[in-house]
N, C-alpha and C. Protein backbone atom coordinates (compact mmCIF):
# COMPACT_ATOMS: atom_id res chain seq x y z
N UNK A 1 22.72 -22.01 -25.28
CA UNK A 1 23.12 -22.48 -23.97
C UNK A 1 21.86 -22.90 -23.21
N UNK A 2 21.89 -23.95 -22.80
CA UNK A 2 20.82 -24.54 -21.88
C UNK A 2 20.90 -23.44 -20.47
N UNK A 3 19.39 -23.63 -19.93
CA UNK A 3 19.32 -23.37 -18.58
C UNK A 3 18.20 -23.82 -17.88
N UNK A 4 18.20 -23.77 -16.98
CA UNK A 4 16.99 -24.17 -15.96
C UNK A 4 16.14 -22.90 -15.57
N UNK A 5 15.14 -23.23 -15.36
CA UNK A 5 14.07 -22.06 -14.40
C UNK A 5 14.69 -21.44 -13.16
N UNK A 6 14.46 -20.28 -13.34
CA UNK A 6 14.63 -19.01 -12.48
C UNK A 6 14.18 -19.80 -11.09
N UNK A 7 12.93 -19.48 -11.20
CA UNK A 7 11.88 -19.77 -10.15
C UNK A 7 10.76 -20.35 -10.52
N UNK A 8 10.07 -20.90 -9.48
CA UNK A 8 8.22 -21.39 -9.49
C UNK A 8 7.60 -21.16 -8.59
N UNK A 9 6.62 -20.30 -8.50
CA UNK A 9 6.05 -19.38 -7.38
C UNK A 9 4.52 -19.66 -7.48
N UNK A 10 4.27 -21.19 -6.13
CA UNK A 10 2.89 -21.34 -6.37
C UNK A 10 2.17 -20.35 -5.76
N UNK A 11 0.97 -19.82 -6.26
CA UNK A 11 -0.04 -18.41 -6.26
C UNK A 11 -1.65 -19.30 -5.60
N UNK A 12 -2.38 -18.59 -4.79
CA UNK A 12 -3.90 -19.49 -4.41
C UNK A 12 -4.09 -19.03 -6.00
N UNK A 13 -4.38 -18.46 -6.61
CA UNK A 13 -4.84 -18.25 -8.20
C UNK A 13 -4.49 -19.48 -9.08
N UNK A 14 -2.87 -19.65 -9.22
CA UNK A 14 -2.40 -20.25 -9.91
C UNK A 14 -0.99 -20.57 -9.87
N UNK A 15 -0.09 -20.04 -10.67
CA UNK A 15 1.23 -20.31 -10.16
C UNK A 15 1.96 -19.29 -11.44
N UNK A 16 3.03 -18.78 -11.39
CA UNK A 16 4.08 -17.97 -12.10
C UNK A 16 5.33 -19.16 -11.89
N UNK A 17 5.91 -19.02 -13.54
CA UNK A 17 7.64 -19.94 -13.54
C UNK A 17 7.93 -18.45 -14.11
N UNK A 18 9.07 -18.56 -13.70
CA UNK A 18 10.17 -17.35 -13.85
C UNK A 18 11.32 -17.90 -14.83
N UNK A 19 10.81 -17.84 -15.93
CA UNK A 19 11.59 -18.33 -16.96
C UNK A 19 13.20 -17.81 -17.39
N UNK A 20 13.37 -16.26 -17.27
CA UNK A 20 14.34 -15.47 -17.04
C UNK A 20 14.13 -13.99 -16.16
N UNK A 21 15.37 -13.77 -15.50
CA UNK A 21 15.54 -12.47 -15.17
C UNK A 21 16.87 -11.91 -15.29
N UNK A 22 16.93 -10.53 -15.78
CA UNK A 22 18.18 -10.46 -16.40
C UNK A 22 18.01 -9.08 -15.88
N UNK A 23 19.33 -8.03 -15.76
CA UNK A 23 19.45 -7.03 -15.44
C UNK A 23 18.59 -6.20 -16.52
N UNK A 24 18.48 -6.62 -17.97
CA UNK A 24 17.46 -6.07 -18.48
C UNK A 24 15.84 -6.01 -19.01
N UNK A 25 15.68 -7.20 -18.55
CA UNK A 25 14.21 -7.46 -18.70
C UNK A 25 13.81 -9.06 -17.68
N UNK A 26 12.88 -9.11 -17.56
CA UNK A 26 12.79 -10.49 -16.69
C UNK A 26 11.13 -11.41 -17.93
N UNK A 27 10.88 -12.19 -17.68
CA UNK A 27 10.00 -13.38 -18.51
C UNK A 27 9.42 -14.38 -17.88
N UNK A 28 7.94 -14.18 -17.56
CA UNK A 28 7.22 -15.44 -16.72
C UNK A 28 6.74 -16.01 -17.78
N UNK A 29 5.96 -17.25 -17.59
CA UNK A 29 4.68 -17.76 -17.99
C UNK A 29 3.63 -17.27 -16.47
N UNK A 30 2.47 -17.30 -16.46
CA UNK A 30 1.45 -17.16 -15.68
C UNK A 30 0.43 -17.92 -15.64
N UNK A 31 0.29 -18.88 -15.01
CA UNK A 31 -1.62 -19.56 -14.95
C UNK A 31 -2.12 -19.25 -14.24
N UNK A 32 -3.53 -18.91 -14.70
CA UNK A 32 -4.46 -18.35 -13.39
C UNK A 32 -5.77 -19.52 -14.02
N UNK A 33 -6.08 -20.05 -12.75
CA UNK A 33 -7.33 -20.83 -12.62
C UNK A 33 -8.83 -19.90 -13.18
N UNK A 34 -9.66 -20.79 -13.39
CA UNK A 34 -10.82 -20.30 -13.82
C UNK A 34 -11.17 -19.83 -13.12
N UNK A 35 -11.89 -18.26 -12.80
CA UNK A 35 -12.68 -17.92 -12.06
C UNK A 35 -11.66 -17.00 -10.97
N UNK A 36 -10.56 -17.19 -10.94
CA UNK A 36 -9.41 -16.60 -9.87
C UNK A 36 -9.04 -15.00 -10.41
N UNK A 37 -8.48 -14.12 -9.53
CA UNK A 37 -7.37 -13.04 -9.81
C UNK A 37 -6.58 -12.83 -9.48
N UNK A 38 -5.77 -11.72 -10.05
CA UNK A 38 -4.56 -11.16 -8.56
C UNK A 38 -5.35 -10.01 -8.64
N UNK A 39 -4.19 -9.30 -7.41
CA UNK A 39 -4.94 -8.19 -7.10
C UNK A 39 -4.87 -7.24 -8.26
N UNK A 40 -5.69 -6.59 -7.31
CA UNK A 40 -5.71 -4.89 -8.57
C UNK A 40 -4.36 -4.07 -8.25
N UNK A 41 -3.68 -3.59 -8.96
CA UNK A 41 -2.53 -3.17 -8.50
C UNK A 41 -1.73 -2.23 -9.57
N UNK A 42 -0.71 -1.50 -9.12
CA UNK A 42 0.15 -0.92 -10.29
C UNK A 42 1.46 -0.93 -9.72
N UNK A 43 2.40 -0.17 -10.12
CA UNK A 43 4.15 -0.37 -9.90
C UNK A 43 4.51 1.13 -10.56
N UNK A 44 5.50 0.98 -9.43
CA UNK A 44 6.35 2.31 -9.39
C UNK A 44 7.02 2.46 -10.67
N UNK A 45 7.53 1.89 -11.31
CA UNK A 45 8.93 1.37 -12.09
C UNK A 45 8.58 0.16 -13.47
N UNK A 46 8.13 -0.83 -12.87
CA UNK A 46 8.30 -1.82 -13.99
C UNK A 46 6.96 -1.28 -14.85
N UNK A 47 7.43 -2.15 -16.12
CA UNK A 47 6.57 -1.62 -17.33
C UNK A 47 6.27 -3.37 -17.75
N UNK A 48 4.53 -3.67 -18.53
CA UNK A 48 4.89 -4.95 -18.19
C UNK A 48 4.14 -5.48 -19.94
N UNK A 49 4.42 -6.45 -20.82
CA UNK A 49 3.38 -6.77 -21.65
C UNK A 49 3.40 -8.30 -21.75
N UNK A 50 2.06 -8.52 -21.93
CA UNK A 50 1.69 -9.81 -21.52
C UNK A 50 0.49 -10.70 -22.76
N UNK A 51 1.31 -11.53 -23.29
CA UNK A 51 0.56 -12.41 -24.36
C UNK A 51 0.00 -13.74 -24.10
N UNK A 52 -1.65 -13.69 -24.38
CA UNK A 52 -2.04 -15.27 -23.83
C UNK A 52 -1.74 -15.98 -24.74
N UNK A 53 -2.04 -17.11 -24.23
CA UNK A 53 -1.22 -18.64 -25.05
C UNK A 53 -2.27 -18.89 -25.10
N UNK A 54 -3.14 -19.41 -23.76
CA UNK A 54 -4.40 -19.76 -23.78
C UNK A 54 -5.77 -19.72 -22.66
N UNK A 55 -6.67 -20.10 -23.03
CA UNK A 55 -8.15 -19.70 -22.04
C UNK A 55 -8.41 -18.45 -22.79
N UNK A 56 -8.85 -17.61 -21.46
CA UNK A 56 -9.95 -15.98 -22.15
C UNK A 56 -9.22 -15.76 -20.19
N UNK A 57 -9.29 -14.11 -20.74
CA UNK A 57 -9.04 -13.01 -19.11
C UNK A 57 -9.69 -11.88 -19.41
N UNK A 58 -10.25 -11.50 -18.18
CA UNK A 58 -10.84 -10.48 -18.39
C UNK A 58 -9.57 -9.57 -17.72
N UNK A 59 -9.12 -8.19 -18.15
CA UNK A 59 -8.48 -7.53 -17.50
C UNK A 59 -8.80 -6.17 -17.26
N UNK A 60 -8.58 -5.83 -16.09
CA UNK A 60 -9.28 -4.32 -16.00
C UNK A 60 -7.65 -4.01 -16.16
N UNK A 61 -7.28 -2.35 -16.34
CA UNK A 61 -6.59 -1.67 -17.27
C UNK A 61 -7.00 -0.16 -16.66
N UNK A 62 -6.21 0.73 -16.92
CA UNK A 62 -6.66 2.31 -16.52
C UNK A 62 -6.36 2.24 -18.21
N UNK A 63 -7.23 3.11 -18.81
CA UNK A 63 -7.46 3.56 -20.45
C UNK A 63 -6.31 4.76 -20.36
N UNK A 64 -6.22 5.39 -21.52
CA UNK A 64 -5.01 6.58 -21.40
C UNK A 64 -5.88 7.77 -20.69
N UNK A 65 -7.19 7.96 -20.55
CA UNK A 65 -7.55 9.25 -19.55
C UNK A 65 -7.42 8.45 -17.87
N UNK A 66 -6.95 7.59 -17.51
CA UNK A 66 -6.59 6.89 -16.38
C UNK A 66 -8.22 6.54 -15.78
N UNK A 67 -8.96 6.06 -16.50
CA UNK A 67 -10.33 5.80 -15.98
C UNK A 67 -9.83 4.70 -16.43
N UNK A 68 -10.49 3.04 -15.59
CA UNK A 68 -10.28 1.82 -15.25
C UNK A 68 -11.48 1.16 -16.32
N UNK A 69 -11.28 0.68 -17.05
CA UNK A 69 -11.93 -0.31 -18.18
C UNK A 69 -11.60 -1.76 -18.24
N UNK A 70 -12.69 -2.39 -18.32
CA UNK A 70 -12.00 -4.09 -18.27
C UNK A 70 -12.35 -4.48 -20.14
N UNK A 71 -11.19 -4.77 -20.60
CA UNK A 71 -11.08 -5.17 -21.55
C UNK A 71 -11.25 -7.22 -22.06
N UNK A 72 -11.55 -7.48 -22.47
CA UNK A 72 -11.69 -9.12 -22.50
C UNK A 72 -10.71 -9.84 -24.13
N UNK A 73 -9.57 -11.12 -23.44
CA UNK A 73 -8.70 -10.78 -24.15
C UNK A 73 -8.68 -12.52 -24.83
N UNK A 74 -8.19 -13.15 -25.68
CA UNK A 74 -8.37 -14.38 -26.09
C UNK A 74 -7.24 -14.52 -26.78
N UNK A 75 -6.53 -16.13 -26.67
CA UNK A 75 -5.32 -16.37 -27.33
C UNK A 75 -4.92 -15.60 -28.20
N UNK A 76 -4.01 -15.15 -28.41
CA UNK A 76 -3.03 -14.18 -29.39
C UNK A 76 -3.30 -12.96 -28.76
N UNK A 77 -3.93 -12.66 -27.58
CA UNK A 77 -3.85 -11.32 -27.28
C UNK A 77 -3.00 -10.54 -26.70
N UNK A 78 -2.62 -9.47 -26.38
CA UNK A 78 -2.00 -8.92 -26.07
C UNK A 78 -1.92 -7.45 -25.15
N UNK A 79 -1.83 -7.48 -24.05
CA UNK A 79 -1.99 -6.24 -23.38
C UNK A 79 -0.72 -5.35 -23.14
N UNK A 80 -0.60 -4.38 -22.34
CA UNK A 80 0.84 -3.62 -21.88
C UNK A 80 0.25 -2.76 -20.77
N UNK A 81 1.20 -2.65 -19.51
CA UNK A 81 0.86 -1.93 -18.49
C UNK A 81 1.91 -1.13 -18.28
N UNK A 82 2.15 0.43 -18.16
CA UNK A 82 3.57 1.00 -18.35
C UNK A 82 2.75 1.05 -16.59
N UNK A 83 4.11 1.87 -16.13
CA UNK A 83 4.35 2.23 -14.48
C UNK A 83 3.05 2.84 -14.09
N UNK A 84 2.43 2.96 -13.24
CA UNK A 84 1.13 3.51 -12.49
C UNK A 84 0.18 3.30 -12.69
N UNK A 85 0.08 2.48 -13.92
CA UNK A 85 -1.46 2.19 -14.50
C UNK A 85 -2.04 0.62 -13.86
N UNK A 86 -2.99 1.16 -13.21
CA UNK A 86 -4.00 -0.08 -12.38
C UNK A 86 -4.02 -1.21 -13.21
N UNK A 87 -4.14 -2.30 -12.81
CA UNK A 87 -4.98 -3.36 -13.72
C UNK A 87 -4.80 -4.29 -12.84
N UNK A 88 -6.04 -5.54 -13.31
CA UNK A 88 -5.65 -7.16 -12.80
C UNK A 88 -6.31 -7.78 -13.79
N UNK A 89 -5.98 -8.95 -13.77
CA UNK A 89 -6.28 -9.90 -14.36
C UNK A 89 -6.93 -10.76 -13.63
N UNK A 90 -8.51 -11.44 -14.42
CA UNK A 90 -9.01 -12.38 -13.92
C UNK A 90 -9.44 -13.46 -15.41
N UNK A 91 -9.30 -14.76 -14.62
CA UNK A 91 -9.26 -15.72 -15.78
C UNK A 91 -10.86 -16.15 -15.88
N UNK A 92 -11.24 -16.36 -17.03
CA UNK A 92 -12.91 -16.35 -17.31
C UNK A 92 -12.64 -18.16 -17.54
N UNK A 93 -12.03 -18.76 -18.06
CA UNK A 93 -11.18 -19.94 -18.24
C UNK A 93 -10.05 -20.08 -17.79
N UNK A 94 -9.32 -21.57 -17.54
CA UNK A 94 -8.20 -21.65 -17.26
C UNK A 94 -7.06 -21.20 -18.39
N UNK A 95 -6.04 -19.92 -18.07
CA UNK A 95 -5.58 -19.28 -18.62
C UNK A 95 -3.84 -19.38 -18.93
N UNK A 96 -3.28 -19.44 -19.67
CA UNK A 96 -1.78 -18.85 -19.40
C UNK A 96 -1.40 -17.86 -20.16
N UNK A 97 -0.35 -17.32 -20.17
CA UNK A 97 -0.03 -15.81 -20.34
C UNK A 97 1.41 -15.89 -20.53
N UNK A 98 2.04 -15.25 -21.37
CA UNK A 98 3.70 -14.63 -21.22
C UNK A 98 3.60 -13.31 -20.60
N UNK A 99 4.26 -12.74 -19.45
CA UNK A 99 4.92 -11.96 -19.24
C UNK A 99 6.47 -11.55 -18.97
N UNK A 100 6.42 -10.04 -20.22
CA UNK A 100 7.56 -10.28 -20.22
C UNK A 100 7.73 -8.53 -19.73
N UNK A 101 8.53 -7.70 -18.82
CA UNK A 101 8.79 -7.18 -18.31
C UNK A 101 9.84 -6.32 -18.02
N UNK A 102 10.00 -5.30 -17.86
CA UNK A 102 11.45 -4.61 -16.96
C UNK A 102 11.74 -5.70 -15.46
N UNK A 103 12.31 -5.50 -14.58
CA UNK A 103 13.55 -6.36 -14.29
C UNK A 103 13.47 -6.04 -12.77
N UNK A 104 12.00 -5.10 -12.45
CA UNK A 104 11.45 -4.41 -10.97
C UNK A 104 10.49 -5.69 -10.51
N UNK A 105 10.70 -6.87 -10.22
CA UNK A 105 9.78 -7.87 -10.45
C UNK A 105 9.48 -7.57 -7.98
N UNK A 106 9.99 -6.86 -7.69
CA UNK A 106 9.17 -6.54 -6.03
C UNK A 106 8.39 -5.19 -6.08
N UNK A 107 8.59 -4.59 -7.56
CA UNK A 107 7.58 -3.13 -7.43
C UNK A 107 6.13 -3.65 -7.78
N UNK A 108 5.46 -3.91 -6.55
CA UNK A 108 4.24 -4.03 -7.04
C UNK A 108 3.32 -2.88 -5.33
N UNK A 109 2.47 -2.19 -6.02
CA UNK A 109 1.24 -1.53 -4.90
C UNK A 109 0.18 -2.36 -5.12
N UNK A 110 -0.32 -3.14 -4.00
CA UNK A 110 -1.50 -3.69 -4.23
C UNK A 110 -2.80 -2.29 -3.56
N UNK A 111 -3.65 -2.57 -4.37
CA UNK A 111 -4.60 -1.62 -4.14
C UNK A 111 -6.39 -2.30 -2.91
């Protein structure tokens, strides 16, 4: 079945399309400009994993002892952020990303 885009949510970073949201999971793409971030942040609820397509990101991350590490990630990579754990993303290149998600897409704490 065909469909159209959710949403398109231009960002000063870049911009998010909201490809699906469904009572059980929701699905962006993400571009973030060279040199840009979002904030540092975590969520009550949503759980999130996110695969680049393309560019390089640097992402900071809380490690499993919850100390904050920036990891550096390149096409085919792959991260995961469950509920409370800090991170942001910043693009070292112009970047895109799949995120794909639980379905809490307003639980966000910016820090």
């Amino acid at each position: 079945m065909k469909q159209e885009l959710v949403k398109y949510v231009e960002k000063p970073w870049g911009y998010e399309k909201w490809i699906a949201v469904t009572d059980s999971y929701a699905l962006k793409e993400i571009f973030l400009k060279k040199d840009c971030r979002c904030s540092l942040q975590y969520h009550e609820q949503k759980e999130e994993h996110s695969y680049l397509l393309k560019g390089k990101v640097a992402v900071e991350e809380d490690d499993e002892t919850g100390t904050l590490v920036t990891n550096i990630y390149e096409p085919g990579g792959c991260w995961h952020e469950k509920p409370h754990a800090r991170h942001r993303v910043t693009a070292i290149e112009d970047s895109t990303f799949i995120e794909v998600s639980t379905p809490h897409l307003d639980d966000v704490v910016r820090i």
